[in-house]
Protein backbone atom coordinates (compact mmCIF):
# COMPACT_ATOMS: atom_id res chain seq x y z
CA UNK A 1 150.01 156.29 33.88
CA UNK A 2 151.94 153.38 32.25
CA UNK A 3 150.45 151.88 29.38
CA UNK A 4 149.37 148.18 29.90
CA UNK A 5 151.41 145.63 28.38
CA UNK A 6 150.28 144.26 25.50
CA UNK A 7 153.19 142.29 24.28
CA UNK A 8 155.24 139.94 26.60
CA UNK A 9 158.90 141.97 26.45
CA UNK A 10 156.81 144.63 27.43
CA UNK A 11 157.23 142.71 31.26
CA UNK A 12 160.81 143.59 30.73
CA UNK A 13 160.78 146.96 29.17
CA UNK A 14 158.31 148.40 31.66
CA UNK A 15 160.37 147.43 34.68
CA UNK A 16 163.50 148.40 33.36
CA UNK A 17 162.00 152.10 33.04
CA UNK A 18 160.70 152.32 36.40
CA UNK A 19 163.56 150.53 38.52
CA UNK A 20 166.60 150.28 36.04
CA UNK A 21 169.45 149.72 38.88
CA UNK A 22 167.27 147.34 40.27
CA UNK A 23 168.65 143.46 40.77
CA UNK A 24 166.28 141.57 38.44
CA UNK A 25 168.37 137.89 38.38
CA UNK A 26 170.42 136.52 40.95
CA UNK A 27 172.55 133.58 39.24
CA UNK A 28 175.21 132.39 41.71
CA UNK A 29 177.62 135.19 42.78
CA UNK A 30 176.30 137.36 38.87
CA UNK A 31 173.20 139.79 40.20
CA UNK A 32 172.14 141.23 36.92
CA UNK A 33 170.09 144.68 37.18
CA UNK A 34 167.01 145.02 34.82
CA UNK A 35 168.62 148.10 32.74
CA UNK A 36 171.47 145.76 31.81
CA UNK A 37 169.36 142.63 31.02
CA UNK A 38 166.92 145.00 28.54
CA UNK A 39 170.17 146.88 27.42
CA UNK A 40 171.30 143.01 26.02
CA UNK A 41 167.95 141.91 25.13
CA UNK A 42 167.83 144.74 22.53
CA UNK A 43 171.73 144.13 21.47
CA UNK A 44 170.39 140.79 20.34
CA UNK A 45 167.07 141.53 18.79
CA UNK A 46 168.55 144.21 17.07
CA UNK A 47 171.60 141.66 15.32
CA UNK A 48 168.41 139.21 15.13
CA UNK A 49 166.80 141.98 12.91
CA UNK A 50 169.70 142.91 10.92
CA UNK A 51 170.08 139.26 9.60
CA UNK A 52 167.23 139.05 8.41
CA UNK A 53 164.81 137.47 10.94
CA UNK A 54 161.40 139.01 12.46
CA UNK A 55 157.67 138.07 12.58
CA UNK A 56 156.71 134.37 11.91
CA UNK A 57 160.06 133.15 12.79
CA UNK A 58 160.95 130.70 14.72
CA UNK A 59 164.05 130.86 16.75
CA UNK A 60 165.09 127.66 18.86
CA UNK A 61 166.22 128.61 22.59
CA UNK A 62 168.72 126.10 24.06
CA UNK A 63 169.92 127.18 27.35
CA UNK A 64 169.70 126.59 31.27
CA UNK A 65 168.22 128.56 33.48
CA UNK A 66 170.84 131.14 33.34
CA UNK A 67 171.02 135.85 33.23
CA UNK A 68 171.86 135.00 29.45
CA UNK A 69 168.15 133.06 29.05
CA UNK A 70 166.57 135.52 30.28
CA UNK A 71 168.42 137.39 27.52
CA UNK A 72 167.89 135.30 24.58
CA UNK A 73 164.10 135.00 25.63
CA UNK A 74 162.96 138.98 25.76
CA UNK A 75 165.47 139.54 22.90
CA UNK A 76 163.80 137.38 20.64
CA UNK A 77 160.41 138.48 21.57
CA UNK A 78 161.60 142.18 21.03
CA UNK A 79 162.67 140.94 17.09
CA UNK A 80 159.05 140.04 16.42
CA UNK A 81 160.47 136.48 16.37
CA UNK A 82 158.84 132.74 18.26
CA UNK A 83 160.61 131.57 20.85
CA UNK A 84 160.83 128.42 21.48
CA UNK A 85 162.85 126.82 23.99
CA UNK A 86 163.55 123.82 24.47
CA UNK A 87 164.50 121.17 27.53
CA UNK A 88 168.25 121.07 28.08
CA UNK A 89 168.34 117.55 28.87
CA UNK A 90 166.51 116.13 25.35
CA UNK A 91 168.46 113.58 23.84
CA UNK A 92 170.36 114.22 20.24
CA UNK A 93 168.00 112.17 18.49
CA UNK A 94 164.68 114.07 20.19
CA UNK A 95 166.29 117.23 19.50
CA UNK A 96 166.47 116.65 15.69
CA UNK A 97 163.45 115.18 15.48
CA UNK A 98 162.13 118.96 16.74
CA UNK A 99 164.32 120.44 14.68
CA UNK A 100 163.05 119.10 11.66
CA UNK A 101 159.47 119.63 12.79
CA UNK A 102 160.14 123.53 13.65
CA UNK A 103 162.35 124.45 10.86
CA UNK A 104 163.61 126.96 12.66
CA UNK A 105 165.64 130.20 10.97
CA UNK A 106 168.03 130.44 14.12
CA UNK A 107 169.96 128.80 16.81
CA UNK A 108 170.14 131.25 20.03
CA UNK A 109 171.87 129.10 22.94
CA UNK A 110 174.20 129.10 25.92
CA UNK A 111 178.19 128.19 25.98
CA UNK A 112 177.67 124.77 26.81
CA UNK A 113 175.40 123.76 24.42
CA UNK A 114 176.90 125.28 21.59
CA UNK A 115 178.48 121.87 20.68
CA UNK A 116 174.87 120.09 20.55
CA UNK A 117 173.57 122.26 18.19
CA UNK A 118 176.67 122.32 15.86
CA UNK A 119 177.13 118.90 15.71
CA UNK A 120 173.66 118.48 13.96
CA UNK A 121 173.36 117.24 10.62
CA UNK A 122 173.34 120.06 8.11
CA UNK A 123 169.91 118.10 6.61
CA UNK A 124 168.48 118.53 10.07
CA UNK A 125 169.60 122.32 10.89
CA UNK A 126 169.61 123.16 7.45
CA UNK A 127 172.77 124.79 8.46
CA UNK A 128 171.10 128.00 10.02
CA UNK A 129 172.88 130.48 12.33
CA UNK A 130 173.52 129.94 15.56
CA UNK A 131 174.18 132.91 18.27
CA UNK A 132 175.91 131.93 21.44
CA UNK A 133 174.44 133.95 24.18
CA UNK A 134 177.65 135.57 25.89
CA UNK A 135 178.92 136.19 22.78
CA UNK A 136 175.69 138.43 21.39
CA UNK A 137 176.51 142.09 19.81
CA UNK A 138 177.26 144.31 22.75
CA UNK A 139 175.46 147.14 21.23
CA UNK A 140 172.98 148.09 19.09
CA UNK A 141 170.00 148.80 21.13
CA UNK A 142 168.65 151.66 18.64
CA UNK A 143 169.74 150.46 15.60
CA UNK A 144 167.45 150.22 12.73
CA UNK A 145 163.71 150.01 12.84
CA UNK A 146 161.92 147.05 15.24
CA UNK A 147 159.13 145.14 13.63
CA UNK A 148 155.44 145.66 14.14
CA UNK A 149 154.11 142.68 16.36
CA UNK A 150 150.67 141.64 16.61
CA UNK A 151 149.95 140.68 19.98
CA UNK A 152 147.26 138.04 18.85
CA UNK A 153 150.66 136.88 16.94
CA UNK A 154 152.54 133.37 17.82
CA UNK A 155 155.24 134.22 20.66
CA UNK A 156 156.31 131.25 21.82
CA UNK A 157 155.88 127.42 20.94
CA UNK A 158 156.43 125.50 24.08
CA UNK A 159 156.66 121.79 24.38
CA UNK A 160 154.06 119.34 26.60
CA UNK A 161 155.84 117.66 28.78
CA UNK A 162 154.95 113.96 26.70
CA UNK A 163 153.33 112.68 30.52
CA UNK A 164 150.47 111.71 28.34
CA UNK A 165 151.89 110.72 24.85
CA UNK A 166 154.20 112.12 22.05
CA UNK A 167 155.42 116.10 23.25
CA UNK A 168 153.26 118.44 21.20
CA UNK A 169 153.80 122.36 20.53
CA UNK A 170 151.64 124.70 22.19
CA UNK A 171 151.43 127.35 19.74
CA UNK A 172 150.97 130.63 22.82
CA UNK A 173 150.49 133.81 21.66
CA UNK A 174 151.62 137.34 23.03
CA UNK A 175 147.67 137.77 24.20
CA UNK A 176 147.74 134.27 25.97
CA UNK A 177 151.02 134.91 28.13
CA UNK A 178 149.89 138.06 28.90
CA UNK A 179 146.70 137.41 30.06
CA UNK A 180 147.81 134.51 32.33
CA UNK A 181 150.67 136.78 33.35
CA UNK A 182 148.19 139.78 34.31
CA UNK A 183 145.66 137.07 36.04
CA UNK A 184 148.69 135.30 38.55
CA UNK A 185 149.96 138.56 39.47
CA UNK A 186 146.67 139.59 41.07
CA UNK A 187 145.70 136.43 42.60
CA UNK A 188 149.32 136.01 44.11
CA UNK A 189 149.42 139.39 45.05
CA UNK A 190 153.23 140.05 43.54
CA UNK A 191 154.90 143.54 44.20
CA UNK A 192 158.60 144.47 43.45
CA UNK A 193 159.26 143.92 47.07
CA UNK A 194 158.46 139.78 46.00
CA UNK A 195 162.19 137.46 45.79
CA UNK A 196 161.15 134.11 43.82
CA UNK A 197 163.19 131.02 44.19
CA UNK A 198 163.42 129.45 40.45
CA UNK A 199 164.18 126.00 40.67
CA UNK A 200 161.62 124.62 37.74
CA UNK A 201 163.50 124.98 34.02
CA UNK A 202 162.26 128.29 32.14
CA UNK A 203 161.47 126.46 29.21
CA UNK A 204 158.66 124.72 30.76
CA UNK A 205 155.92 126.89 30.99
CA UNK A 206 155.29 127.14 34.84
CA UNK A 207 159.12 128.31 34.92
CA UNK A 208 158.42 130.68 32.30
CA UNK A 209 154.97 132.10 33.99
CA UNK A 210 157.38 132.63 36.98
CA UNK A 211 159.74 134.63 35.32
CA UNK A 212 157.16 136.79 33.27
CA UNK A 213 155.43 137.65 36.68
CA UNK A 214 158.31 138.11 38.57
CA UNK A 215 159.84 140.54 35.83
CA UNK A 216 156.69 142.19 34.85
CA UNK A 217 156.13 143.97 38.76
CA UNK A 218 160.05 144.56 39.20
CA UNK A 219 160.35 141.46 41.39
CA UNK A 220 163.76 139.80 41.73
CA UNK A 221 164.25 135.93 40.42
CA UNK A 222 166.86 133.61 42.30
CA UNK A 223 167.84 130.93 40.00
CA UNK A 224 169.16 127.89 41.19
CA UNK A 225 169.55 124.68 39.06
CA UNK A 226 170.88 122.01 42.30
CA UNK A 227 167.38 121.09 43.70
CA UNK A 228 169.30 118.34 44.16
CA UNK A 229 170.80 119.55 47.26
CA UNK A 230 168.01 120.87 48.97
CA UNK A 231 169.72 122.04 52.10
CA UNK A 232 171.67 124.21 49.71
CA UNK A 233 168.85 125.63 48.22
CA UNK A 234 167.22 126.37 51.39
CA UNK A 235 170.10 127.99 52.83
CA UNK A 236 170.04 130.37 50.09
CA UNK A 237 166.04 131.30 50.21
CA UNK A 238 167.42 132.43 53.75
CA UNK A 239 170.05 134.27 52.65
CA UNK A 240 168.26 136.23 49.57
CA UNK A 241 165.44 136.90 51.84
CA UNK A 242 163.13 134.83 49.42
CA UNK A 243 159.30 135.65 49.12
CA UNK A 244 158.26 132.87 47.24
CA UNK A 245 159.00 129.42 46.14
CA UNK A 246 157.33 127.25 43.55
CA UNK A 247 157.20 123.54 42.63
CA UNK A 248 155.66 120.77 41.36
CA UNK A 249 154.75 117.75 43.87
CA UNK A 250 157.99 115.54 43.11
CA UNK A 251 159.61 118.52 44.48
CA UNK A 252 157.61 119.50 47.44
CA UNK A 253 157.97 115.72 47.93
CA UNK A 254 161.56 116.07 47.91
CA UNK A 255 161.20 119.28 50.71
CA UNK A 256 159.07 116.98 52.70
CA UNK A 257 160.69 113.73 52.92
CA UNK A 258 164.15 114.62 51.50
CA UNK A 259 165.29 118.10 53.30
CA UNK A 260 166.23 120.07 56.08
CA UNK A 261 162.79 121.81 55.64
CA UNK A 262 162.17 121.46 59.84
CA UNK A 263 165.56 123.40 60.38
CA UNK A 264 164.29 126.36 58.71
CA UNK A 265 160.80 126.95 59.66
CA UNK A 266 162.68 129.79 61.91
CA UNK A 267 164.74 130.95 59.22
CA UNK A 268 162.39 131.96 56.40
CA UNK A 269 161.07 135.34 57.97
CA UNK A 270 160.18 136.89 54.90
CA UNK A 271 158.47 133.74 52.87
CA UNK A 272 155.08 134.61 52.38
CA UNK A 273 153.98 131.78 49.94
CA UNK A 274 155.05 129.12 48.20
CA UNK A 275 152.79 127.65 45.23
CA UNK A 276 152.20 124.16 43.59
CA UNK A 277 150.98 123.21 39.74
CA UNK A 278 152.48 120.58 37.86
CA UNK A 279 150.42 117.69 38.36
CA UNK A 280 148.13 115.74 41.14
CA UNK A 281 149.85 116.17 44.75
CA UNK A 282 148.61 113.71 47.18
CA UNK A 283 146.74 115.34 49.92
CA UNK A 284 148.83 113.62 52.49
CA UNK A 285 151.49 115.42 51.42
CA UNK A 286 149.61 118.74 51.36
CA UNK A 287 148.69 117.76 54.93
CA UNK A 288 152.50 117.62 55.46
CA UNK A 289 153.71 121.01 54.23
CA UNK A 290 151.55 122.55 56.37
CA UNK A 291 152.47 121.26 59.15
CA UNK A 292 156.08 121.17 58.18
CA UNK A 293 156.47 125.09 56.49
CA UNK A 294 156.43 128.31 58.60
CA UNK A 295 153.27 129.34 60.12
CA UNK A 296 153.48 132.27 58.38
CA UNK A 297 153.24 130.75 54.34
CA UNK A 298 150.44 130.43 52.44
CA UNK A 299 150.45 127.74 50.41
CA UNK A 300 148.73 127.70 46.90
CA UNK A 301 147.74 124.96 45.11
CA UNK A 302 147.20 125.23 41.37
CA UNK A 303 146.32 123.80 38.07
CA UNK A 304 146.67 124.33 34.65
CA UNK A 305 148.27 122.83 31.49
CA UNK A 306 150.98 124.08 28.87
CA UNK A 307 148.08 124.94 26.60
CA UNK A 308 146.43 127.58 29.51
CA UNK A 309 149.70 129.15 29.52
CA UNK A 310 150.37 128.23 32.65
CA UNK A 311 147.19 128.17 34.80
CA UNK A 312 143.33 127.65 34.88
CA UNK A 313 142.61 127.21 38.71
CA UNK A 314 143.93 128.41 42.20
CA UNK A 315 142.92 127.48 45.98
CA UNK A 316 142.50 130.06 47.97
CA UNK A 317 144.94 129.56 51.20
CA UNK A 318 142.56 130.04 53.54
CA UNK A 319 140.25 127.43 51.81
CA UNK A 320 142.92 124.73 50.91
CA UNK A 321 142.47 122.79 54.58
CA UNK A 322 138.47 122.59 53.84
CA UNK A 323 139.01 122.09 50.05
CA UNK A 324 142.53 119.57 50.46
CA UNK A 325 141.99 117.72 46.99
CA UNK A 326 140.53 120.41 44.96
CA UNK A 327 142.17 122.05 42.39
CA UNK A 328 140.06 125.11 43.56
CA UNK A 329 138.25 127.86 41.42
CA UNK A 330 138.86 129.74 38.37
CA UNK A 331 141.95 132.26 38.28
CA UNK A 332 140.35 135.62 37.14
CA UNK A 333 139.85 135.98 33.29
CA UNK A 334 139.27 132.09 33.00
CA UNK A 335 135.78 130.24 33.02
CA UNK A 336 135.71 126.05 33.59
CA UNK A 337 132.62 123.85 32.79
CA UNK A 338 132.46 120.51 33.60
CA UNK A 339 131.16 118.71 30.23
CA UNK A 340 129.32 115.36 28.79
CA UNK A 341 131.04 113.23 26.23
CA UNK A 342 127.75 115.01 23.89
CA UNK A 343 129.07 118.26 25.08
CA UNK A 344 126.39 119.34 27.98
CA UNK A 345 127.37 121.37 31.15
CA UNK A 346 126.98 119.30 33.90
CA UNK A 347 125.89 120.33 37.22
CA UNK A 348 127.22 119.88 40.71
CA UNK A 349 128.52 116.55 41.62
CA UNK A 350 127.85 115.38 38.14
CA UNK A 351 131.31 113.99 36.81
CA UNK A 352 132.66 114.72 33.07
CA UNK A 353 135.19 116.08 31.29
CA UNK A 354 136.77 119.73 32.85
CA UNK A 355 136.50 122.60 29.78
CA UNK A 356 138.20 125.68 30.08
CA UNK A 357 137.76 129.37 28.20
CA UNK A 358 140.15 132.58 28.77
CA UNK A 359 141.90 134.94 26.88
CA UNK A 360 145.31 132.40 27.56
CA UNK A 361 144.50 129.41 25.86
CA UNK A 362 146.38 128.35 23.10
CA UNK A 363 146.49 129.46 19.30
CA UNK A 364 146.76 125.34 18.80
CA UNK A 365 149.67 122.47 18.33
CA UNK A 366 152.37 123.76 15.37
CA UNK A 367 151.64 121.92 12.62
CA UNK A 368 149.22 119.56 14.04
CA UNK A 369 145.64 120.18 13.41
CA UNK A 370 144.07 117.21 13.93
CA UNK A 371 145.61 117.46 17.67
CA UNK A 372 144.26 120.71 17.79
CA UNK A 373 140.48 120.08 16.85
CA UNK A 374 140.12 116.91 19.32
CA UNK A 375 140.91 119.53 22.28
CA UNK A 376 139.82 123.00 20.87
CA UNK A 377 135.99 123.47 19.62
CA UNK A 378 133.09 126.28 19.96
CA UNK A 379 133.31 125.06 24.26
CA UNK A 380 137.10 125.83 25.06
CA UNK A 381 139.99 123.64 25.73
CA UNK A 382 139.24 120.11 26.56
CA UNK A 383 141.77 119.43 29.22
CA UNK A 384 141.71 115.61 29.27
CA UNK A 385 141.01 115.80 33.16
CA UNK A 386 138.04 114.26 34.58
CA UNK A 387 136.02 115.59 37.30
CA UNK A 388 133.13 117.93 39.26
CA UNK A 389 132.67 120.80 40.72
CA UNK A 390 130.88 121.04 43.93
CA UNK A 391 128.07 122.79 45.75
CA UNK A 392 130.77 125.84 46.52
CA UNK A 393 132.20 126.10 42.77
CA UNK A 394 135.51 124.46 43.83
CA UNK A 395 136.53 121.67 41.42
CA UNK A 396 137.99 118.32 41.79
CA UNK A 397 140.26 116.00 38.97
CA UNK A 398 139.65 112.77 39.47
CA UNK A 399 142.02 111.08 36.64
CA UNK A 400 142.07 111.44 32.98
CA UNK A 401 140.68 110.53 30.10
CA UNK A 402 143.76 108.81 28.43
CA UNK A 403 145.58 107.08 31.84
CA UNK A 404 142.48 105.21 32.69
CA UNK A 405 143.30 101.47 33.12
CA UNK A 406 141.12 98.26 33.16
CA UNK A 407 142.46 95.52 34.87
CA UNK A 408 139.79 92.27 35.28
CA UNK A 409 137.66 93.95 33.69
CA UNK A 410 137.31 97.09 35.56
CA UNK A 411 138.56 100.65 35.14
CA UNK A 412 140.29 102.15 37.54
CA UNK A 413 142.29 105.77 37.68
CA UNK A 414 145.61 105.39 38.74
CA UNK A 415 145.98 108.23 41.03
CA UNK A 416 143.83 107.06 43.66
CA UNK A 417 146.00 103.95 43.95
CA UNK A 418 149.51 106.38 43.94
CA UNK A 419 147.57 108.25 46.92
CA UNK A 420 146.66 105.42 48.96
CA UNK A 421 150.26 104.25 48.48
CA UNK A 422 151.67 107.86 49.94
CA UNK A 423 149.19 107.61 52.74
CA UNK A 424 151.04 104.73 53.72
CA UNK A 425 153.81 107.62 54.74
CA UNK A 426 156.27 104.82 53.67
CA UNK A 427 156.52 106.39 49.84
CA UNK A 428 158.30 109.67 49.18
CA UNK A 429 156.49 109.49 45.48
CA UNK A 430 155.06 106.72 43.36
CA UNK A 431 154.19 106.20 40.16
CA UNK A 432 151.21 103.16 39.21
CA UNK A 433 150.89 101.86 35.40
CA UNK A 434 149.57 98.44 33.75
CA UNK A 435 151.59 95.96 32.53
CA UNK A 436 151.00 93.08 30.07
CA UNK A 437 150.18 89.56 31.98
CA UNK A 438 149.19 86.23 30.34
CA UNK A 439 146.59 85.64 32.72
CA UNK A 440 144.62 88.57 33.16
CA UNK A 441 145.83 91.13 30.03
CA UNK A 442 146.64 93.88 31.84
CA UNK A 443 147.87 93.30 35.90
CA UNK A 444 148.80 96.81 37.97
CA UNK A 445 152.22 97.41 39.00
CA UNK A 446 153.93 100.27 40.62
CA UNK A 447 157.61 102.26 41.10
CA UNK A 448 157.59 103.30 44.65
CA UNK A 449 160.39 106.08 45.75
CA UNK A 450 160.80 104.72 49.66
CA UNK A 451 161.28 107.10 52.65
CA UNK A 452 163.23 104.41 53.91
CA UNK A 453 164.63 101.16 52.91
CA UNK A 454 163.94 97.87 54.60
CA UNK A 455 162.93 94.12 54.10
CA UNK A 456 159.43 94.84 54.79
CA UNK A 457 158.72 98.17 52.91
CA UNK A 458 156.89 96.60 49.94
CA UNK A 459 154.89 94.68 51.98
CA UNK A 460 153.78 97.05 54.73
CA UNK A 461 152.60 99.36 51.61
CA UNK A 462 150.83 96.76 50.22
CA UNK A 463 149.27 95.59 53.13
CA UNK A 464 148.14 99.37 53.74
CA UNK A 465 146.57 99.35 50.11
CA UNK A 466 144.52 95.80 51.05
CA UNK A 467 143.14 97.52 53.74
CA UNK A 468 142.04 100.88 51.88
CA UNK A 469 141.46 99.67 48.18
CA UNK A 470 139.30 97.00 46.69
CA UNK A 471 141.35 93.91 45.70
CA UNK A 472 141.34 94.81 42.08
CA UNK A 473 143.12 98.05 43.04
CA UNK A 474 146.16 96.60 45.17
CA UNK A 475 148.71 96.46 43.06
CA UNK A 476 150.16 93.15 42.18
CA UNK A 477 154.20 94.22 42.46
CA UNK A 478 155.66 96.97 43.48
CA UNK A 479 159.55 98.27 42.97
CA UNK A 480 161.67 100.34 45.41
CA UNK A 481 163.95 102.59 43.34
CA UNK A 482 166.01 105.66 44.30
CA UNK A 483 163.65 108.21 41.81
CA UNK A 484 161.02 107.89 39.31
CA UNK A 485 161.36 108.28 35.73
CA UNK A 486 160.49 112.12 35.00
CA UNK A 487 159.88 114.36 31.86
CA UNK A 488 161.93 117.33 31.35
CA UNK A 489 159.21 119.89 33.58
CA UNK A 490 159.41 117.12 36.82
CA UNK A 491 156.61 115.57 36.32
CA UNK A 492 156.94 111.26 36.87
CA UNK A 493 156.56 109.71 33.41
CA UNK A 494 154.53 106.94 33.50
CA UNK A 495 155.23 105.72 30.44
CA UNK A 496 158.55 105.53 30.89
CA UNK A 497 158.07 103.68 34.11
CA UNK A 498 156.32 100.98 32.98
CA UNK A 499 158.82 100.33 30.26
CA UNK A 500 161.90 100.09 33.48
CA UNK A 501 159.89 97.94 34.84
CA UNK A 502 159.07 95.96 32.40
CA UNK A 503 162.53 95.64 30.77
CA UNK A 504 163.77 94.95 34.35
CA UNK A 505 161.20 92.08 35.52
CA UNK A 506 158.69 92.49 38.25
CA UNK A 507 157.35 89.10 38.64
CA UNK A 508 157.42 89.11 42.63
CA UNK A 509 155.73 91.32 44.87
CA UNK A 510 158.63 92.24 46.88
CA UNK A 511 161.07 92.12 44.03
CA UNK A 512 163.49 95.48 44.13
CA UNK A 513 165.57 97.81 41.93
């Protein structure tokens, strides 16, 4: 009987023994077996080792989604290093900023951005080595000793997405990613016979969680980086024969609104679920895959937060039609309370603050301890998400702590506004924020992505809001624009969007972008 894995290359290593000739990546025409990707994996840790670097290490990981990730990832894992990788589109000036912050001992990236990392200022890099993945030792699997890694030990510092303020580190340890890992396979159900489309970035920690699961039962991982062109996309879950897909809702807005999804619903035989974290999805638009995806899927609606690892919650499939805007129950291994500002459990219906425990929360944010006592104490994880649970255990989010807005005097969440606004089934995706006014401090305003363009779209929303929302709620402008500001995981940055529109105008209610 195999031994359990205990250390996150261990995902890798244990597949690559039982089904070595097996096709682990498919990466445009490249299908990479697991034998070879563990063969390079160990080439690297193994030059990784012999300069010098192990345990307590940080390495920086800059690549896409790509066969020679996957090999920079394991391989520094396997040399007792942290991994942490980072978001290929950051901006020079974000990435040094990181850089300084992680002083890290290496550089491990891709071909094409081998420039951005060299043209860093030696005071920022502290001119460190950088290995260009393609260009790794091509042997050296067995040479020398490997470190001994704890697996309560650091493996991987993963940025926040910054949705909700300044990115932080998440500081996940061997023990947290597998844990989360063990706990998704079982509630998913994954077997090697499982094909995942990978369209989220690996260095945000959904995409990760799907590539540990995926690689830790022998599964197979399409990766494809042109969500853009959904119909392209689609045409190749057909063609691989694709179990599973996963998104977060800008993209499952994007199937919805934005595809060819109807064409297919004949031509995805062997899809048997698609799943959904990342962020509030309208239930409209839940409503909407169902009707609009195979009879056949199951679709699985999750939650969770970089510091969980991944995940905290799941809805059962057969429950998500009676439960359409909960976030659903506990994944196994995890327990959720719903807590008092004075830290008391609160009991059905009763709203407060959600609280989770499990063996995959976070170690804490790198070298940020205050950050790290105002959401970890003696109670769990203090998510930031408000909420209940009801009668039947299932949970519900209604907004959060820090995105709360009070406009004439009254709070309101922004989400339920964004959902009213997608009910309209005029919006693709919306995003609803404050904005300074002389008059009343703070007046709401709104980004709307349209499903189509005319004269009256702005005001047939609005007028759909009047009817739904108290006054204070309806938003006093909204803006059509062609996408919504978004961090580097997909999810809408509000932020962001309230500083376009801002630095734009927005003075009239039917004024556009």
């Amino acid at each position: 009987m195999e031994a359990a894995p205990r250390l996150v290359h261990h995902f890798l290593e244990g597949s690559a023994a039982l089904f070595p000739e097996k096709t682990a990546l498919v990466y445009g025409k490249r299908r990479a077996a697991f034998s070879d990707i563990d063969r390079r994996a160990n080439a690297l840790a193994s030059g990784l080792v012999r300069s010098g670097l192990g345990p307590g290490d940080r390495i920086v990981l800059l690549s896409e989604n790509s066969v020679e990730y996957v090999v920079g990832y394991y391989g520094i894992l396997k040399a007792g290093s942290i991994v942490a990788s980072l978001d290929t589109d950051i901006k020079p000036g974000g990435l040094a900023r990181i850089v300084m912050d992680l002083e890290p001992k290496a550089f491990v990236v891709s071909r094409r951005h081998e420039k951005t990392v060299r043209a860093l200022d030696a005071s920022v890099s502290g001119e460190v080595p950088v290995v260009v993945l393609g260009r790794e030792p091509a042997t050296g699997a067995d040479d020398g000793p490997r470190p001994a890694i704890d697996p309560a030990a650091c493996a991987a510092i993963v940025y926040t997405s910054g949705s909700a303020g300044k990115p932080k580190g998440v500081m996940l340890s061997h023990a947290n990613i597998v844990a989360n890992t063990g706990a998704i396979v079982g509630y998913l159900g994954l077997t090697p016979d499982d094909i995942q489309m990978a369209v989220l970035p690996f260095s945000y920690v959904m995409g990760m969680s799907l590539l540990n699961t995926h690689i830790a039962v022998g599964g197979t991982v399409v990766i494809n980086n042109k969500f853009a062109y959904t119909a392209a996309v689609l045409k190749q879950m057909a063609e691989e024969g694709v179990t599973g897909f996963s998104g977060v809702p800008s993209t499952y807005a994007h199937l919805l609104f934005r595809s060819p999804l109807a064409a297919y619903r004949d031509r995805l035989p062997r899809l048997r679920y698609c799943s959904q974290a990342g962020g509030h999805m309208p239930g409209q638009v839940k409503r909407g895959l169902l009707k609009a995806l195979p009879p056949h899927v199951r679709f699985v609606v999750m939650y969770g937060a970089t510091e969980a690892s991944a995940r905290l919650t799941y809805v059962p499939p057969d429950m998500l039609e009676a439960k359409i805007d909960s976030i659903g129950v506990p994944i196994p291994g995890v327990s959720i309370e719903v807590m008092s500002p004075d830290g008391r459990p609160l009991g059905p219906g009763e709203a407060g603050e959600i609280v989770a425990r499990g063996k995959n929360i976070m170690l804490g944010y790198f070298r940020d301890e205050e950050a790290t006592r105002t959401v970890l104490d003696a109670h769990g994880f203090h998510t930031g998400d408000l909420g209940y649970r009801d009668e039947d255990g299932y949970y519900y989010v209604t907004g959060r702590k820090d995105e709360q807005l009070k406009v004439g005097g009254r709070r309101l969440d922004p989400r339920e506004v964004e959902d009213a606004i997608v009910e309209s089934g005029l919006a693709v995706e919306c995003l609803v924020f404050g904005v300074a006014d002389p008059m009343q401090g703070t007046r709401l305003a709104g980004l709307v992505v349209p499903v189509e363009r005319t004269d009256r779209t702005v005001e047939a929303i609005l007028e759909h809001c009047a009817a739904r929302l108290p006054r204070f709620k309806v938003p006093g402008s909204l803006r059509l624009v062609e996408a919504l500001p978004k961090t580097g995981s997909g999810k809408p940055d509000r932020t962001r969007a309230a500083r376009l529109f801002e630095r734009t105008g927005g003075q009239g209610r039917r004024k556009r972008l």
